[in-house]
Protein backbone atom coordinates (compact mmCIF):
# COMPACT_ATOMS: atom_id res chain seq x y z
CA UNK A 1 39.79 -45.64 44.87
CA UNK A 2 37.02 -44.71 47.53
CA UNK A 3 34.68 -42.64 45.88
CA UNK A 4 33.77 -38.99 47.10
CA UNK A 5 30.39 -38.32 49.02
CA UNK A 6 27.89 -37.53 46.55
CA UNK A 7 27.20 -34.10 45.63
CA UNK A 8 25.52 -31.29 43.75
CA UNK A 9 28.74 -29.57 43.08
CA UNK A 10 30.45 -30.62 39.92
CA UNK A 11 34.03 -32.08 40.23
CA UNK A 12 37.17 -33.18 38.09
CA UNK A 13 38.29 -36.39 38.01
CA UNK A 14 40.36 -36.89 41.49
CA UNK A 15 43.65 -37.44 40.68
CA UNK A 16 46.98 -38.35 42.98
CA UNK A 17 49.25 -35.32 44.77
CA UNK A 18 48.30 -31.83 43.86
CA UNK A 19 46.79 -31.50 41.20
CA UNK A 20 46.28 -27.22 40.34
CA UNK A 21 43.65 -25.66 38.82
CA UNK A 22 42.04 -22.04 38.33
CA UNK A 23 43.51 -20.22 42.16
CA UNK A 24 39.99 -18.59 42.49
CA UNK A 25 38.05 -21.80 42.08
CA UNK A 26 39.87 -23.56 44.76
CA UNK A 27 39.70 -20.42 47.17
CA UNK A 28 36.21 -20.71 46.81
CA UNK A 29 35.66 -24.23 46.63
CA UNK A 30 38.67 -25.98 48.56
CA UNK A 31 39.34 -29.34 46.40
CA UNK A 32 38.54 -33.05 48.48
CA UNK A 33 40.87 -34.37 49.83
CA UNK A 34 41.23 -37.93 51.62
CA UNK A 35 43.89 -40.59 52.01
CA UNK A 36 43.73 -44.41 50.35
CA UNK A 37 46.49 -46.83 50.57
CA UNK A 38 49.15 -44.34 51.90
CA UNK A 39 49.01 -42.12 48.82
CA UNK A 40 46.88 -38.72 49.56
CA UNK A 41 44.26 -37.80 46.83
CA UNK A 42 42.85 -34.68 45.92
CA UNK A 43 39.87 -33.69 43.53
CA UNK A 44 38.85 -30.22 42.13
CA UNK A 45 36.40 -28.90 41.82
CA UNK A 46 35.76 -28.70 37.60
CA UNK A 47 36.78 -25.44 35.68
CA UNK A 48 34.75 -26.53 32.36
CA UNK A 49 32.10 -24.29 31.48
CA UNK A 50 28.48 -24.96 31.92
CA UNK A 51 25.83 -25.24 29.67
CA UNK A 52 22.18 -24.53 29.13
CA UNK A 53 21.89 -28.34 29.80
CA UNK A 54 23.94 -28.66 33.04
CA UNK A 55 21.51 -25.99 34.55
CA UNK A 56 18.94 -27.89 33.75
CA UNK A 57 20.65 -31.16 35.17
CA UNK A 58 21.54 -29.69 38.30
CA UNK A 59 17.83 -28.32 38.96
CA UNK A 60 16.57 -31.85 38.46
CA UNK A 61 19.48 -33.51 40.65
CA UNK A 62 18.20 -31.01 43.07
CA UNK A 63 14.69 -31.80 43.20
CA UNK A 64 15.46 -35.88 42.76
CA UNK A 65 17.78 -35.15 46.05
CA UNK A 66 15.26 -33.88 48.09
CA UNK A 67 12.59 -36.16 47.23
CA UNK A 68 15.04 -39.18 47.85
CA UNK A 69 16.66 -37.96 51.22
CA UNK A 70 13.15 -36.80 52.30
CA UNK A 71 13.81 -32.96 53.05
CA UNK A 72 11.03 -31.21 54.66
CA UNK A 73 9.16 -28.22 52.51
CA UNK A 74 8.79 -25.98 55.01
CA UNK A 75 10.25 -25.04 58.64
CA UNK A 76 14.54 -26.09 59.66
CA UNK A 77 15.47 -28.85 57.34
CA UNK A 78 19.52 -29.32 57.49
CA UNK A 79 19.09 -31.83 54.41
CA UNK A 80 17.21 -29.01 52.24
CA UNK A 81 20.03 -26.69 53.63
CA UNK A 82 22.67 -28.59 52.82
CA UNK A 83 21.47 -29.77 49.22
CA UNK A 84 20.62 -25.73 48.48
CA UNK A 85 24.06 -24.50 49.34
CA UNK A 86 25.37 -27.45 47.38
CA UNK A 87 23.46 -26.06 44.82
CA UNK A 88 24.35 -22.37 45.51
CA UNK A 89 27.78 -23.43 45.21
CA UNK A 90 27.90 -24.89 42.19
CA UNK A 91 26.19 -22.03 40.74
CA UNK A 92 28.94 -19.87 42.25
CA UNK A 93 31.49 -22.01 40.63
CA UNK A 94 29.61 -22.22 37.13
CA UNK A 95 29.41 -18.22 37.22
CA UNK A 96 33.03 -17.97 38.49
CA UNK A 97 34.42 -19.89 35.20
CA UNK A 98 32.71 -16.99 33.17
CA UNK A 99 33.50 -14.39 35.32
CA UNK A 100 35.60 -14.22 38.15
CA UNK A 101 34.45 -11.18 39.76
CA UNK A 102 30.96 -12.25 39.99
CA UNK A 103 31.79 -15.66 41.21
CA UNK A 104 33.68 -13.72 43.90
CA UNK A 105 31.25 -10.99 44.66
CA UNK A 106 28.78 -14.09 45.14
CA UNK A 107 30.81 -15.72 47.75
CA UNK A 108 30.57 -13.04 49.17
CA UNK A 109 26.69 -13.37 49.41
CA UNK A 110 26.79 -16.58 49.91
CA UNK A 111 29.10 -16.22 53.50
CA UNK A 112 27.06 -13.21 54.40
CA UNK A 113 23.79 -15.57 54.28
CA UNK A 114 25.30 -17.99 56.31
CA UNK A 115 26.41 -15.37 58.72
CA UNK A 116 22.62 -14.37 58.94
CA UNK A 117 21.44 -18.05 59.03
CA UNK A 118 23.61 -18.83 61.93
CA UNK A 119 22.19 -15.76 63.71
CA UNK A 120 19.09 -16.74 63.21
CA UNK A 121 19.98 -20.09 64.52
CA UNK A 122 21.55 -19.16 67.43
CA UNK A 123 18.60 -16.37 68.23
CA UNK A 124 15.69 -19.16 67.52
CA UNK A 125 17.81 -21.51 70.03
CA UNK A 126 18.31 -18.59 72.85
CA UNK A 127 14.54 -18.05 72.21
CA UNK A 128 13.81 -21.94 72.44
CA UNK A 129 15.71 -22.10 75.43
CA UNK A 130 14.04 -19.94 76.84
CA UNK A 131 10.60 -20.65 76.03
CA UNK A 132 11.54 -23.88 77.53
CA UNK A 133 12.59 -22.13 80.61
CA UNK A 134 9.53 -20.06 81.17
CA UNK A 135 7.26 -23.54 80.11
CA UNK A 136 9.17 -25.18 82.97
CA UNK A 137 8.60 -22.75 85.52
CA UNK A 138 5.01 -22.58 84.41
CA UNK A 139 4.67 -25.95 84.43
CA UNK A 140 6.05 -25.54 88.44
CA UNK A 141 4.60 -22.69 89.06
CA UNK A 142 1.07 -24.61 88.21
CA UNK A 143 1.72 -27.88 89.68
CA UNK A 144 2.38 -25.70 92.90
CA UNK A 145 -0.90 -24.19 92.35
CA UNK A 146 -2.39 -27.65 91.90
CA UNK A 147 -1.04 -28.79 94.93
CA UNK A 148 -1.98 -25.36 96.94
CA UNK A 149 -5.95 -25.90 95.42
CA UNK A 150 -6.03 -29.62 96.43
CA UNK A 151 -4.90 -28.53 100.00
CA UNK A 152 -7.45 -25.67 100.50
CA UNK A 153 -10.48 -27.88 99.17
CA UNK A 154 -9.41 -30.46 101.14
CA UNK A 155 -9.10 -27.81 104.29
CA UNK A 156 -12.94 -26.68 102.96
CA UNK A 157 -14.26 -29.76 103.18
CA UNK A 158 -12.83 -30.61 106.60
CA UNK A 159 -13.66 -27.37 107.64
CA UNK A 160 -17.27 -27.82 106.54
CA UNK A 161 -17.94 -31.06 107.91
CA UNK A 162 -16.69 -29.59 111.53
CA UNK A 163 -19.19 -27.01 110.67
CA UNK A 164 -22.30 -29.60 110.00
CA UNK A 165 -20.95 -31.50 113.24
CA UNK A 166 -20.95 -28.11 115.42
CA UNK A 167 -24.18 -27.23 113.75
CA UNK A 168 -26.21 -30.79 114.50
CA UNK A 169 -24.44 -30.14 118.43
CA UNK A 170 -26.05 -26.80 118.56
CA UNK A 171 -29.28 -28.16 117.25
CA UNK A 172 -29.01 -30.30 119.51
CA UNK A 173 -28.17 -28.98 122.89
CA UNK A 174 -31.18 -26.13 121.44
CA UNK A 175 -33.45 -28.90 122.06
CA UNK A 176 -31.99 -29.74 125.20
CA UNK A 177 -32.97 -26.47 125.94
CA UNK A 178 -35.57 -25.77 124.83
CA UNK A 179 -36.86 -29.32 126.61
CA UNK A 180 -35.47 -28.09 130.07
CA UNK A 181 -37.16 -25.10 129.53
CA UNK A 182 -40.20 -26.81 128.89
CA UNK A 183 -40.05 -29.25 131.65
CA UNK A 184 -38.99 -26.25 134.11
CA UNK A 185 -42.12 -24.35 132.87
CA UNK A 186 -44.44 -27.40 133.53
CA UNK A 187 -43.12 -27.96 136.93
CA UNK A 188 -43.72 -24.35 137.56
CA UNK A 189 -46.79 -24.45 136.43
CA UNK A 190 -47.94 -27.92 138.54
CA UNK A 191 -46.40 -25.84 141.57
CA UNK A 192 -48.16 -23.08 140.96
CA UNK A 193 -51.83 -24.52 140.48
CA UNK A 194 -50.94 -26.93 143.58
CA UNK A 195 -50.25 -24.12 145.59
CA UNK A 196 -53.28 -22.11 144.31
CA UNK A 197 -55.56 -25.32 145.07
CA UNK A 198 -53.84 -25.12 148.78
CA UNK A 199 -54.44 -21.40 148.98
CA UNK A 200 -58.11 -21.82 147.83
CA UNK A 201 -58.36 -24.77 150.10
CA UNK A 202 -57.02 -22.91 153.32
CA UNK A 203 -59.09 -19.59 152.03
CA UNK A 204 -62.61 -21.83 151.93
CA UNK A 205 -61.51 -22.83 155.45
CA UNK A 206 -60.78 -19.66 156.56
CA UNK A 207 -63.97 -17.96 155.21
CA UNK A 208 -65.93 -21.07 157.10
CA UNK A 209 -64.34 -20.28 160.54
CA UNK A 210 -65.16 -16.42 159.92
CA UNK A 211 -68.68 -16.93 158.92
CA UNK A 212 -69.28 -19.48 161.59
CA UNK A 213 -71.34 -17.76 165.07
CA UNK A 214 -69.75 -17.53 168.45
CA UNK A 215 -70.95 -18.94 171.04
């Protein structure tokens, strides 16, 4: 006979057909139920009272199960999940053997706390998906920034070494200029002092004819 997954929740022996034991046990814990060698077995969960002793049993199996299968302390941890409603369970079904009422009124917890679990799980995935969402757009948004920042230094720099070029041509056609100028000034000035020496020549001349007597 195969032997049933291991588990925090205590079980009779698994016998062959159907098996029946207390109604409100197995509507809160359905019995296992798996097939071997074309006969179908079924095992359910056990209606003997627990003791002080079994507590303490099932708080060590607890503890030995999450050390062993490695369950994280803190944060989503299916494994501690799953070995805590184990645990919840079995505490439902120890409680239910006593009394029936509270076993029942604690299903009823315990289905309301998955209810909020799995709204909690589906909010923190919506919110992780989205998160994601923004991150990726971000991530675009930036990379287009990137890109846009790379382009406009490399426009600045092109942009300021036409500026140096434009600014060593108009340094240098200023000297150019100012060169012509300076050439144009010294020709002037040659023309103008030959001109006066002709002028002072032709006035020495014409102050010798003046001054010289008729005869």
């Amino acid at each position: 006979m195969a032997a049933a997954a291991e588990s925090l929740i205590k079980y009779e022996s698994a016998v062959v057909g159907g098996a029946k034991t207390d109604d409100i046990l197995n509507s809160i814990l359905p019995p296992l139920e798996w097939q071997e060698k074309g006969e179908r077995w079924v095992q359910y969960v056990s209606s003997t009272p627990a003791t002080r002793l079994d507590v303490l049993n099932l708080q060590e199996s607890l503890d030995r199960k999450l050390r062993e299968l490695q369950a994280r302390e803190t944060g989503l941890c299916p494994v501690r999940e799953e070995l805590y409603a184990q645990c919840f369970d079995e505490l439902i079904r120890q409680t239910t053997i006593s009394c029936a009422e509270r076993g029942l009124l604690l299903l009823r917890v315990r289905d309301e706390i998955k209810l909020t679990i799995s709204a909690f799980k589906t909010l923190y995935e919506s919110s992780v998906a989205f998160g994601m969402r923004k991150a990726l757009m971000a991530q675009h948004k930036r990379a287009e920034l990137t890109s846009r920042i790379e382009k406009l230094k490399s426009e600045n720099k092109e942009l300021s070494q036409r500026s140096a070029e434009l600014k060593t041509k108009c340094d240098s056609l200023k000297a150019k200029e100012r060169a012509t100028v300076d050439a144009d000034a010294t020709k002037h000035a040659d023309e103008v002092a030959k001109y006066k020496k002709i002028n002072d020549s032709l006035k020495q001349n014409l102050e010798h004819i003046l001054s010289t007597p008729q005869r």
